[in-house]
PDB file of N, CA and C in Angstrom:
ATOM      1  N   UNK A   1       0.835  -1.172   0.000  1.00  0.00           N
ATOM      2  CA  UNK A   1       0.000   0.000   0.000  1.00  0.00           C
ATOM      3  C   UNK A   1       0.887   1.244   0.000  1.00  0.00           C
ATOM      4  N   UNK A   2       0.354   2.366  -0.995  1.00  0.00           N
ATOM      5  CA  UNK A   2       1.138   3.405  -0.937  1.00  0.00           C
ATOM      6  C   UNK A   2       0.910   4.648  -0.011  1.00  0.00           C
ATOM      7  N   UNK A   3       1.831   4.959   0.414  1.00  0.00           N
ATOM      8  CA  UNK A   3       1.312   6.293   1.205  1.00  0.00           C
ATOM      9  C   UNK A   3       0.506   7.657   1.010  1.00  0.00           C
ATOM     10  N   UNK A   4      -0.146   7.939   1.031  1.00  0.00           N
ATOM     11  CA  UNK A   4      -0.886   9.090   0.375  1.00  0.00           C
ATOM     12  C   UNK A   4       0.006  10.501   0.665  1.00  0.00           C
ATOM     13  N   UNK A   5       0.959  11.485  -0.074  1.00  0.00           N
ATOM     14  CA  UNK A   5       1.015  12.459   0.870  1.00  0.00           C
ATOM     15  C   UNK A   5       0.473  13.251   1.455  1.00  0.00           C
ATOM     16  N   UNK A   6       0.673  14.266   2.214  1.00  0.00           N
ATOM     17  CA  UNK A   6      -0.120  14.848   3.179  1.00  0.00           C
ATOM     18  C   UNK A   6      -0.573  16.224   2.519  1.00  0.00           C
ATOM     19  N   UNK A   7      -2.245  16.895   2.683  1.00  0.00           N
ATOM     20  CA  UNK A   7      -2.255  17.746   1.944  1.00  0.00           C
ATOM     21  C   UNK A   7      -1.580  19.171   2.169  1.00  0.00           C
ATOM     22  N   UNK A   8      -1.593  19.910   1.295  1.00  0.00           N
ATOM     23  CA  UNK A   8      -0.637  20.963   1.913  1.00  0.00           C
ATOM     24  C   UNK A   8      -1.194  21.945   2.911  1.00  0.00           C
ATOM     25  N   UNK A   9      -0.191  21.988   3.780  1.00  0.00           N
ATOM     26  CA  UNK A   9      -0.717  23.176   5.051  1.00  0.00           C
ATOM     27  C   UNK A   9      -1.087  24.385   4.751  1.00  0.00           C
ATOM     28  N   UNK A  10      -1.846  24.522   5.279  1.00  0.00           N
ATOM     29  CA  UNK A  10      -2.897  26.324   5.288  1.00  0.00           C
ATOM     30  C   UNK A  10      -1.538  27.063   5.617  1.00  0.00           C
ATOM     31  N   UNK A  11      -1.028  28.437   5.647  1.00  0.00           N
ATOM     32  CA  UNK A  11      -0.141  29.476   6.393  1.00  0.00           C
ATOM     33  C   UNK A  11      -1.386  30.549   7.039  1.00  0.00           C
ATOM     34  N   UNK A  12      -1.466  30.331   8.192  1.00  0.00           N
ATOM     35  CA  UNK A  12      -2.667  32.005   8.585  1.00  0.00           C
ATOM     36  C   UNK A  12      -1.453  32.516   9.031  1.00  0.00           C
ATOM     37  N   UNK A  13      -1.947  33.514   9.079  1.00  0.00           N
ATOM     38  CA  UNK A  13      -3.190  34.441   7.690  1.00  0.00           C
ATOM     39  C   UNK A  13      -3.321  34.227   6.595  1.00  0.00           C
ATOM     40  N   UNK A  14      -4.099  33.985   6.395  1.00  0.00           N
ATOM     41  CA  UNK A  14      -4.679  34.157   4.550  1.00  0.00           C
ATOM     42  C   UNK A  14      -6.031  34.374   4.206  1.00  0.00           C
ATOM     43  N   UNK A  15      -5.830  34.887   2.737  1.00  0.00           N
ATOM     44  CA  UNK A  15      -7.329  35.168   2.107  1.00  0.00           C
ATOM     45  C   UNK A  15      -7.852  33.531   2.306  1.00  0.00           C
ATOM     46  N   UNK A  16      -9.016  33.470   2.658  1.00  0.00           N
ATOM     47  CA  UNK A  16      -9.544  32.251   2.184  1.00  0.00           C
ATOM     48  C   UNK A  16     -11.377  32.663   1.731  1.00  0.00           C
ATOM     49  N   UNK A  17     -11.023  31.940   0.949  1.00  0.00           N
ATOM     50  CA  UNK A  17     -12.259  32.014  -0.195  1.00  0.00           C
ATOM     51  C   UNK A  17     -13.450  31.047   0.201  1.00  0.00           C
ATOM     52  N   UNK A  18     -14.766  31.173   0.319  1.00  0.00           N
ATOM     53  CA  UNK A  18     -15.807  30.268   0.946  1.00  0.00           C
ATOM     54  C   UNK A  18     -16.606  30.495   0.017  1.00  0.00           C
ATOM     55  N   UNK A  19     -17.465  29.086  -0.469  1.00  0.00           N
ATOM     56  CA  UNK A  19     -18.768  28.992  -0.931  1.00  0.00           C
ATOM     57  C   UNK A  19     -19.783  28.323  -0.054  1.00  0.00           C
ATOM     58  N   UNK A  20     -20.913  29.216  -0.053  1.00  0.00           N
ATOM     59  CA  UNK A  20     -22.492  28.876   0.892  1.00  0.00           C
ATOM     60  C   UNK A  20     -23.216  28.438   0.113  1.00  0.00           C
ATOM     61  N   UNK A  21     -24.130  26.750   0.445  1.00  0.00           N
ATOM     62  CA  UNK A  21     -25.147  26.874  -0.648  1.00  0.00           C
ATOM     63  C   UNK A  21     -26.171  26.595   0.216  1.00  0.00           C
ATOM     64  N   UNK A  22     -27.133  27.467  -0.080  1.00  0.00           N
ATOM     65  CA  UNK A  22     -28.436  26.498   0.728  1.00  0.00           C
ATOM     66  C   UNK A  22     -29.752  26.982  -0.090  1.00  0.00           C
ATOM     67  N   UNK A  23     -31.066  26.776   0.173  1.00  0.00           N
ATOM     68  CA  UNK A  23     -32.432  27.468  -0.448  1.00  0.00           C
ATOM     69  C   UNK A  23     -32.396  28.472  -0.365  1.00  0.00           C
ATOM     70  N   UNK A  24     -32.923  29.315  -1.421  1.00  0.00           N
ATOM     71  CA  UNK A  24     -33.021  30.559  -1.729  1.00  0.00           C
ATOM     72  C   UNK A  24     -34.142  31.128  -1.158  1.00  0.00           C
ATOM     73  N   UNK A  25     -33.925  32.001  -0.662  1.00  0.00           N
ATOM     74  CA  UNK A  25     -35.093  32.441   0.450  1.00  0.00           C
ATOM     75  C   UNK A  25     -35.026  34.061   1.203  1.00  0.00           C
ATOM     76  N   UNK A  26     -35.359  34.413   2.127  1.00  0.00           N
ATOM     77  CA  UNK A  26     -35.280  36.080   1.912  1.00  0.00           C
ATOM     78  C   UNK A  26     -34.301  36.044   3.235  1.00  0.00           C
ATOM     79  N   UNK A  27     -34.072  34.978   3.789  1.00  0.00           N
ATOM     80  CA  UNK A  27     -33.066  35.052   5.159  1.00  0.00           C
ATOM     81  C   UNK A  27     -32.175  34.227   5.244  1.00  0.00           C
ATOM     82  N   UNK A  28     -31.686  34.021   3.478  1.00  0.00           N
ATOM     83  CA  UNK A  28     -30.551  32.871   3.526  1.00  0.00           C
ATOM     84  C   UNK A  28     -29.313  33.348   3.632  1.00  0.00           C
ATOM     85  N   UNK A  29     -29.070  35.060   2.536  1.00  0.00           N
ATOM     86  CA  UNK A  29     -27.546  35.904   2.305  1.00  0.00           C
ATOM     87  C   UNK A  29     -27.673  36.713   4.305  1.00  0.00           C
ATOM     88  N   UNK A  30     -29.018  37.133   4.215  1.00  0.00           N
ATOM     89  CA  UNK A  30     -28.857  37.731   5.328  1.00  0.00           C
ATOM     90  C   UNK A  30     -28.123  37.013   6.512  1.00  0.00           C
ATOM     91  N   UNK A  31     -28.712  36.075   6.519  1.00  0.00           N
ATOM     92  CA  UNK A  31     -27.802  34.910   7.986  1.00  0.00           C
ATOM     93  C   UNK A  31     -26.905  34.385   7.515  1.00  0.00           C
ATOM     94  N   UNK A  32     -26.488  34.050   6.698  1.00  0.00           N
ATOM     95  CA  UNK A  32     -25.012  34.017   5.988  1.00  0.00           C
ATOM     96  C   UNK A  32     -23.866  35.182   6.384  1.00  0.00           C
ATOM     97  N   UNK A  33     -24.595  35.999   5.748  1.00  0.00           N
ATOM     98  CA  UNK A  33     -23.445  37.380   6.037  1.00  0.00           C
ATOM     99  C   UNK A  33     -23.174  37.851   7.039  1.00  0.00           C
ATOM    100  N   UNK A  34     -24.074  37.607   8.156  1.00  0.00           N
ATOM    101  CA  UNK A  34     -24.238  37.933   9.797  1.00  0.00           C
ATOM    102  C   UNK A  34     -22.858  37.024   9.941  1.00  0.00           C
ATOM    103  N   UNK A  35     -23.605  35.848  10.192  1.00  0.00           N
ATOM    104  CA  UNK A  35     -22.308  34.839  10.481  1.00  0.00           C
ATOM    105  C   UNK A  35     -21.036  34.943   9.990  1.00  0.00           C
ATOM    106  N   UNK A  36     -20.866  35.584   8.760  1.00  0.00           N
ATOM    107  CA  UNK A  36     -19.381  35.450   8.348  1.00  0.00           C
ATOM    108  C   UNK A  36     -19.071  36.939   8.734  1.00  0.00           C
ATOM    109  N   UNK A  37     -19.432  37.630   9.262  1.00  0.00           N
ATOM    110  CA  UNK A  37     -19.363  39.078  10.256  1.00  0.00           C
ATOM    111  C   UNK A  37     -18.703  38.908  11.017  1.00  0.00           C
ATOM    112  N   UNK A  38     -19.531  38.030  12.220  1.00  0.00           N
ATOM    113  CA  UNK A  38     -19.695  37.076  13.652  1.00  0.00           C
ATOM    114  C   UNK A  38     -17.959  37.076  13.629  1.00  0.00           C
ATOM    115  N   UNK A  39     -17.744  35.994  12.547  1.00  0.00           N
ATOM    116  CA  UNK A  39     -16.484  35.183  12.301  1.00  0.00           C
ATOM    117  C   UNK A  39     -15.100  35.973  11.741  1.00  0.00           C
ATOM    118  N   UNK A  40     -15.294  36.901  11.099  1.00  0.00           N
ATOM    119  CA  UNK A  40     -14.408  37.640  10.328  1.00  0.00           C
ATOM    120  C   UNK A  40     -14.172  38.868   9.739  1.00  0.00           C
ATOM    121  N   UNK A  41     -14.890  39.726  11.725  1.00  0.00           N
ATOM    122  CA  UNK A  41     -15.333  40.731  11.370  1.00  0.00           C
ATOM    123  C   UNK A  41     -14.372  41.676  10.441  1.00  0.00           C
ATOM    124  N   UNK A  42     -14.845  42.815  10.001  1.00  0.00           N
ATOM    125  CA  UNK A  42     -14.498  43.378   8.935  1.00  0.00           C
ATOM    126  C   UNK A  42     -14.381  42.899   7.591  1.00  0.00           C
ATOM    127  N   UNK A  43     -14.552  41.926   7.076  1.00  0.00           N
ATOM    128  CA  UNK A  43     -14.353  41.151   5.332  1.00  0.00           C
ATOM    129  C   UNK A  43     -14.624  42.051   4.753  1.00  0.00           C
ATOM    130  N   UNK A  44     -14.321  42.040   3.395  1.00  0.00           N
ATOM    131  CA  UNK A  44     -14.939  42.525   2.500  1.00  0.00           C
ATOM    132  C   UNK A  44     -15.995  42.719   2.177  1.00  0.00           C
ATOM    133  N   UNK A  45     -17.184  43.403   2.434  1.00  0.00           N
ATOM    134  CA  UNK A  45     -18.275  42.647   1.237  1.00  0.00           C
ATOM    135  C   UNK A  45     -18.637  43.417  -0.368  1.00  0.00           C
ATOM    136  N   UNK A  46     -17.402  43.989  -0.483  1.00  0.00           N
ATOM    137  CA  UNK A  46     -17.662  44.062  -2.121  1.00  0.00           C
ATOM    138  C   UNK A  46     -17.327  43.033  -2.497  1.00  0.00           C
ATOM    139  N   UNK A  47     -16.395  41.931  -2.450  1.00  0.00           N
ATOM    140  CA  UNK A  47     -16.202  41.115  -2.879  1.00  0.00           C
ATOM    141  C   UNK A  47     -17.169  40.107  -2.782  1.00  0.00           C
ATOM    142  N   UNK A  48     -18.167  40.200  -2.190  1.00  0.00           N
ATOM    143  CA  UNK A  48     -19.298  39.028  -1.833  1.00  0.00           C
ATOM    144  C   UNK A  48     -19.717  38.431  -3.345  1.00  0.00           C
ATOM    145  N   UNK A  49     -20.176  37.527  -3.845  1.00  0.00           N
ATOM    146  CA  UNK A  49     -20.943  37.286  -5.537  1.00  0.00           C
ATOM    147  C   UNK A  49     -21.690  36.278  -4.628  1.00  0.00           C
ATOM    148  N   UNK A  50     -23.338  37.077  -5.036  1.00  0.00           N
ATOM    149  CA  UNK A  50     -24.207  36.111  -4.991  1.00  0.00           C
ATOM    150  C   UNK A  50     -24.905  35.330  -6.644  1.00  0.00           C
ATOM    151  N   UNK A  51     -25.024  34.362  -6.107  1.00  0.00           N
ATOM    152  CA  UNK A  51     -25.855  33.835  -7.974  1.00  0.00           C
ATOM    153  C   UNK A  51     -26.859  32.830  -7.040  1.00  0.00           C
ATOM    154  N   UNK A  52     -28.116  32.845  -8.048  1.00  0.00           N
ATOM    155  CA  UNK A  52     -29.251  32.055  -8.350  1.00  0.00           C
ATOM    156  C   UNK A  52     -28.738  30.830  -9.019  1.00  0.00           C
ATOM    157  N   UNK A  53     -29.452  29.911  -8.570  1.00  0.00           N
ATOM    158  CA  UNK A  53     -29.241  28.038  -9.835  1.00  0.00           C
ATOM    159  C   UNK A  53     -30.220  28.940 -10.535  1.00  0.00           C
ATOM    160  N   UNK A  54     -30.231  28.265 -11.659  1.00  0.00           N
ATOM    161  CA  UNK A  54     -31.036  28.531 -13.104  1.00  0.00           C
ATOM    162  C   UNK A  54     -32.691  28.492 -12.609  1.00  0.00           C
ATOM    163  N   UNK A  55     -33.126  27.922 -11.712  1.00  0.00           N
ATOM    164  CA  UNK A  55     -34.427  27.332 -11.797  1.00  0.00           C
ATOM    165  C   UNK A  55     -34.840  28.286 -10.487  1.00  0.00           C
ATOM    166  N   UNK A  56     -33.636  29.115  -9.885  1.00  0.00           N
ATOM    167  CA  UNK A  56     -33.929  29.780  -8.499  1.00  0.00           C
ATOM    168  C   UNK A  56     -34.142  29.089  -7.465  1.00  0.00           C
ATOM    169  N   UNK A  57     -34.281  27.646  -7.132  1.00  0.00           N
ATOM    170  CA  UNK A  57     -34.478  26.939  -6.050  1.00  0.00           C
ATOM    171  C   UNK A  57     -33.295  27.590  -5.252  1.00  0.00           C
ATOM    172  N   UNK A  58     -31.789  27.143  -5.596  1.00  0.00           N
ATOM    173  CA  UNK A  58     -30.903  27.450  -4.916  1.00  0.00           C
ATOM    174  C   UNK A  58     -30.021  28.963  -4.755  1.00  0.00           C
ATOM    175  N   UNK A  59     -28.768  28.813  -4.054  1.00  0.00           N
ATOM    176  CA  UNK A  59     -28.326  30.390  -3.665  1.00  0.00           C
ATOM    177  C   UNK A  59     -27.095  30.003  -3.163  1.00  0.00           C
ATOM    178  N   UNK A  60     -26.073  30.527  -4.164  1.00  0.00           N
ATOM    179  CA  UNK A  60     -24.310  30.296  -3.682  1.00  0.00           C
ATOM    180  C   UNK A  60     -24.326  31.689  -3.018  1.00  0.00           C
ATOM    181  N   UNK A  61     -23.397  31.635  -2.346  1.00  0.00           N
ATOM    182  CA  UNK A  61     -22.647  33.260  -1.775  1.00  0.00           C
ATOM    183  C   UNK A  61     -21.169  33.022  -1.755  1.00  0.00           C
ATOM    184  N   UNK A  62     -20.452  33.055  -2.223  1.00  0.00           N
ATOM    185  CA  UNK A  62     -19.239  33.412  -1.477  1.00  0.00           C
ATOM    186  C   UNK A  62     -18.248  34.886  -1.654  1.00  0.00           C
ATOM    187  N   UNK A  63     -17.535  34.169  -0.010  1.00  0.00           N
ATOM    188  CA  UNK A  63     -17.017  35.301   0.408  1.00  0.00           C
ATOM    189  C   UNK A  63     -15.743  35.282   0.598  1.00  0.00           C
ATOM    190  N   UNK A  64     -15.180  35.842   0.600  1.00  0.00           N
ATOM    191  CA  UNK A  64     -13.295  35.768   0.810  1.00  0.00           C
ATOM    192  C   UNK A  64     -13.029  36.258   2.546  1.00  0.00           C
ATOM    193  N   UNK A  65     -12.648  36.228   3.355  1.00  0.00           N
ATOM    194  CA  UNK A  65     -12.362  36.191   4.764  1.00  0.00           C
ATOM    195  C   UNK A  65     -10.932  36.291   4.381  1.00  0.00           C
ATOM    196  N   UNK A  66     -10.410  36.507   5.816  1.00  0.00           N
ATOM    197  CA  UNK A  66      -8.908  36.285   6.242  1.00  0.00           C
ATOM    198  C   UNK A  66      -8.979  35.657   7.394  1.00  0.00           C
ATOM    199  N   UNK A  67      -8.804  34.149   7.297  1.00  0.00           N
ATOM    200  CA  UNK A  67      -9.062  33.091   8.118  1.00  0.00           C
ATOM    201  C   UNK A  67      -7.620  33.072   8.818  1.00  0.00           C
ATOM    202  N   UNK A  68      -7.854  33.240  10.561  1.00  0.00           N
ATOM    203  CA  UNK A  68      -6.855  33.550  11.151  1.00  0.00           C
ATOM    204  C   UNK A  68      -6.389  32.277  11.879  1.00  0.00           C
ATOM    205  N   UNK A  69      -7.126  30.858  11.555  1.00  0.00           N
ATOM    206  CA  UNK A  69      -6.421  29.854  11.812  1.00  0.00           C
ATOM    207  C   UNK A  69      -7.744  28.669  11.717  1.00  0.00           C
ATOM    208  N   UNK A  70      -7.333  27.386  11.776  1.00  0.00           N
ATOM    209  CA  UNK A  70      -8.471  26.690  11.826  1.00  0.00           C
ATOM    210  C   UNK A  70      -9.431  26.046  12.632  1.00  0.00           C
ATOM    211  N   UNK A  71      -8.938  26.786  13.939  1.00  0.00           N
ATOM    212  CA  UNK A  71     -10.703  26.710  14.920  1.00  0.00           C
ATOM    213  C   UNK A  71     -11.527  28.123  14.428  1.00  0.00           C
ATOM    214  N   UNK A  72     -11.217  29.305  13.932  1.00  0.00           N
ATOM    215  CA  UNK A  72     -12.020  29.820  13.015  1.00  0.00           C
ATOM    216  C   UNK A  72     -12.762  29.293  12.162  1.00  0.00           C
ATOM    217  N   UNK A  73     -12.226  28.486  11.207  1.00  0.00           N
ATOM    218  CA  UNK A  73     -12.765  28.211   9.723  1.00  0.00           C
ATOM    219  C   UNK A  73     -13.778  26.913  10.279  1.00  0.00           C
ATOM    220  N   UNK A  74     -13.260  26.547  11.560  1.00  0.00           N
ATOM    221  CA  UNK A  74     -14.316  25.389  11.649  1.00  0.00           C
ATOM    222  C   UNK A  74     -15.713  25.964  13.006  1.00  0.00           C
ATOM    223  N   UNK A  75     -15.531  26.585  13.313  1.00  0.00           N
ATOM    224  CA  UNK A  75     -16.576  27.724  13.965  1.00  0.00           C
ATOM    225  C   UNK A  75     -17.694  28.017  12.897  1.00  0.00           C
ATOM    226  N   UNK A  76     -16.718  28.688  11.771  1.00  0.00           N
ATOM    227  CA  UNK A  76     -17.919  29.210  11.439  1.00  0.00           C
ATOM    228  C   UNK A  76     -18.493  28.240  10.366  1.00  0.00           C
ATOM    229  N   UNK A  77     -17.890  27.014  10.216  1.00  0.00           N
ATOM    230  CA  UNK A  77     -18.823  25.905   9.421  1.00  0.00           C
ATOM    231  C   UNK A  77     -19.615  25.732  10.114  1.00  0.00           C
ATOM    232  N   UNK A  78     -19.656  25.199  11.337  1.00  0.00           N
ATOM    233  CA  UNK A  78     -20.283  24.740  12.478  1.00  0.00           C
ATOM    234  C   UNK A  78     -21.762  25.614  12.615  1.00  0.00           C
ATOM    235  N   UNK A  79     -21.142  27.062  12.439  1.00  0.00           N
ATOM    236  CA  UNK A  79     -22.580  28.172  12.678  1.00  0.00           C
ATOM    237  C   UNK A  79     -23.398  28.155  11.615  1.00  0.00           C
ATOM    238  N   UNK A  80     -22.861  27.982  10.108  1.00  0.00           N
ATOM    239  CA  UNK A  80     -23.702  27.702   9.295  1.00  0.00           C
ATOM    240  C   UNK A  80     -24.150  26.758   8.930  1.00  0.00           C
ATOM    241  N   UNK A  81     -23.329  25.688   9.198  1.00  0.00           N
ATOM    242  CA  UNK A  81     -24.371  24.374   9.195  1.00  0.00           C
ATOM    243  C   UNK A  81     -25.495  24.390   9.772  1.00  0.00           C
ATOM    244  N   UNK A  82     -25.595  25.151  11.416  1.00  0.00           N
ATOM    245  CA  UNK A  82     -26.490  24.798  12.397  1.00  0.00           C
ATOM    246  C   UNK A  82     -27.474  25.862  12.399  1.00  0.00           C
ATOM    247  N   UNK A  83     -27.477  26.697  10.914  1.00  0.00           N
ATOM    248  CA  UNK A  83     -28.625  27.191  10.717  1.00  0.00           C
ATOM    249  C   UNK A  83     -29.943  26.830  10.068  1.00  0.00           C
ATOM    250  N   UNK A  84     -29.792  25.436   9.660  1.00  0.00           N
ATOM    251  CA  UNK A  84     -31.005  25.212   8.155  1.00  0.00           C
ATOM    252  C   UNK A  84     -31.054  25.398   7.526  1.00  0.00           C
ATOM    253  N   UNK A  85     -30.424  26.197   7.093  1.00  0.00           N
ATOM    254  CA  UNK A  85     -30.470  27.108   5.851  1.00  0.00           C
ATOM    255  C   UNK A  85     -29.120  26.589   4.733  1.00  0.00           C
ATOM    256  N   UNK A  86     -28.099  26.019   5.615  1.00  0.00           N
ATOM    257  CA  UNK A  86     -27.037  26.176   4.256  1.00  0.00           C
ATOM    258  C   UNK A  86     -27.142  24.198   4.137  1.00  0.00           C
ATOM    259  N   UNK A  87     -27.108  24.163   2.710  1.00  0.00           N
ATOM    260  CA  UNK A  87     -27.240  22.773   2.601  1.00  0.00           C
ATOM    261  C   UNK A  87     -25.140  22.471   2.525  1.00  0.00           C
ATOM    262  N   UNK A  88     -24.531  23.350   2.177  1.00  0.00           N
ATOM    263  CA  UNK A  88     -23.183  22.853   1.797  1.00  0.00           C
ATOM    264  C   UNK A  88     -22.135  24.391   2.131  1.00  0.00           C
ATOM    265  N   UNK A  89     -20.943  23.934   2.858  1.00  0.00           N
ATOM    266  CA  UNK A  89     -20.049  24.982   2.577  1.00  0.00           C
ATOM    267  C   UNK A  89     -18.787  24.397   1.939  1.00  0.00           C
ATOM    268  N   UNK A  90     -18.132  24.616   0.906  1.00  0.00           N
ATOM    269  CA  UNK A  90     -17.252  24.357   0.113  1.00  0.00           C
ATOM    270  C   UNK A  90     -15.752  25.512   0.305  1.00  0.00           C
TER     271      UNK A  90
END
């Protein structure tokens, strides 16, 4: 059996780039964007791009942060998972 190598290490600080997906709905960007506030206050949000799926069921957001290590990045999965609202963060 071969060894797999190991993937490469994060350096924080860094930009890190997030995609949100969940139902499109009138309190999905709103509690999204709260939370990634919550998590990283000050971000950008010009940089935010929201898009519609074709059919409008669904709703990507992402956002670029400066993820200051990884009990951050896993906080704020944790907060958006445990809203209902996001089916996936990528």
């Amino acid at each position: 059996m071969t060894e797999q190598p190991d993937p490469p290490k994060i350096e924080f600080p860094c930009d890190y780039p997030i995609k949100v997906l969940g139902r499109s709905g009138d309190e999905f960007q709103r509690v999204v964007l709260e939370l990634v506030e919550r998590h990283a206050p000050g971000f950008d949000r010009d940089t935010v791009l929201v898009k519609g799926s074709s059919k409008g069921t669904f709703t990507s957001i992402n956002v670029t942060i400066v993820a200051t290590g990884p009990e951050q990045l896993d906080a704020l999965h944790q907060d958006l998972m445990g809203t209902g609202l996001v089916q996936m963060v990528i």
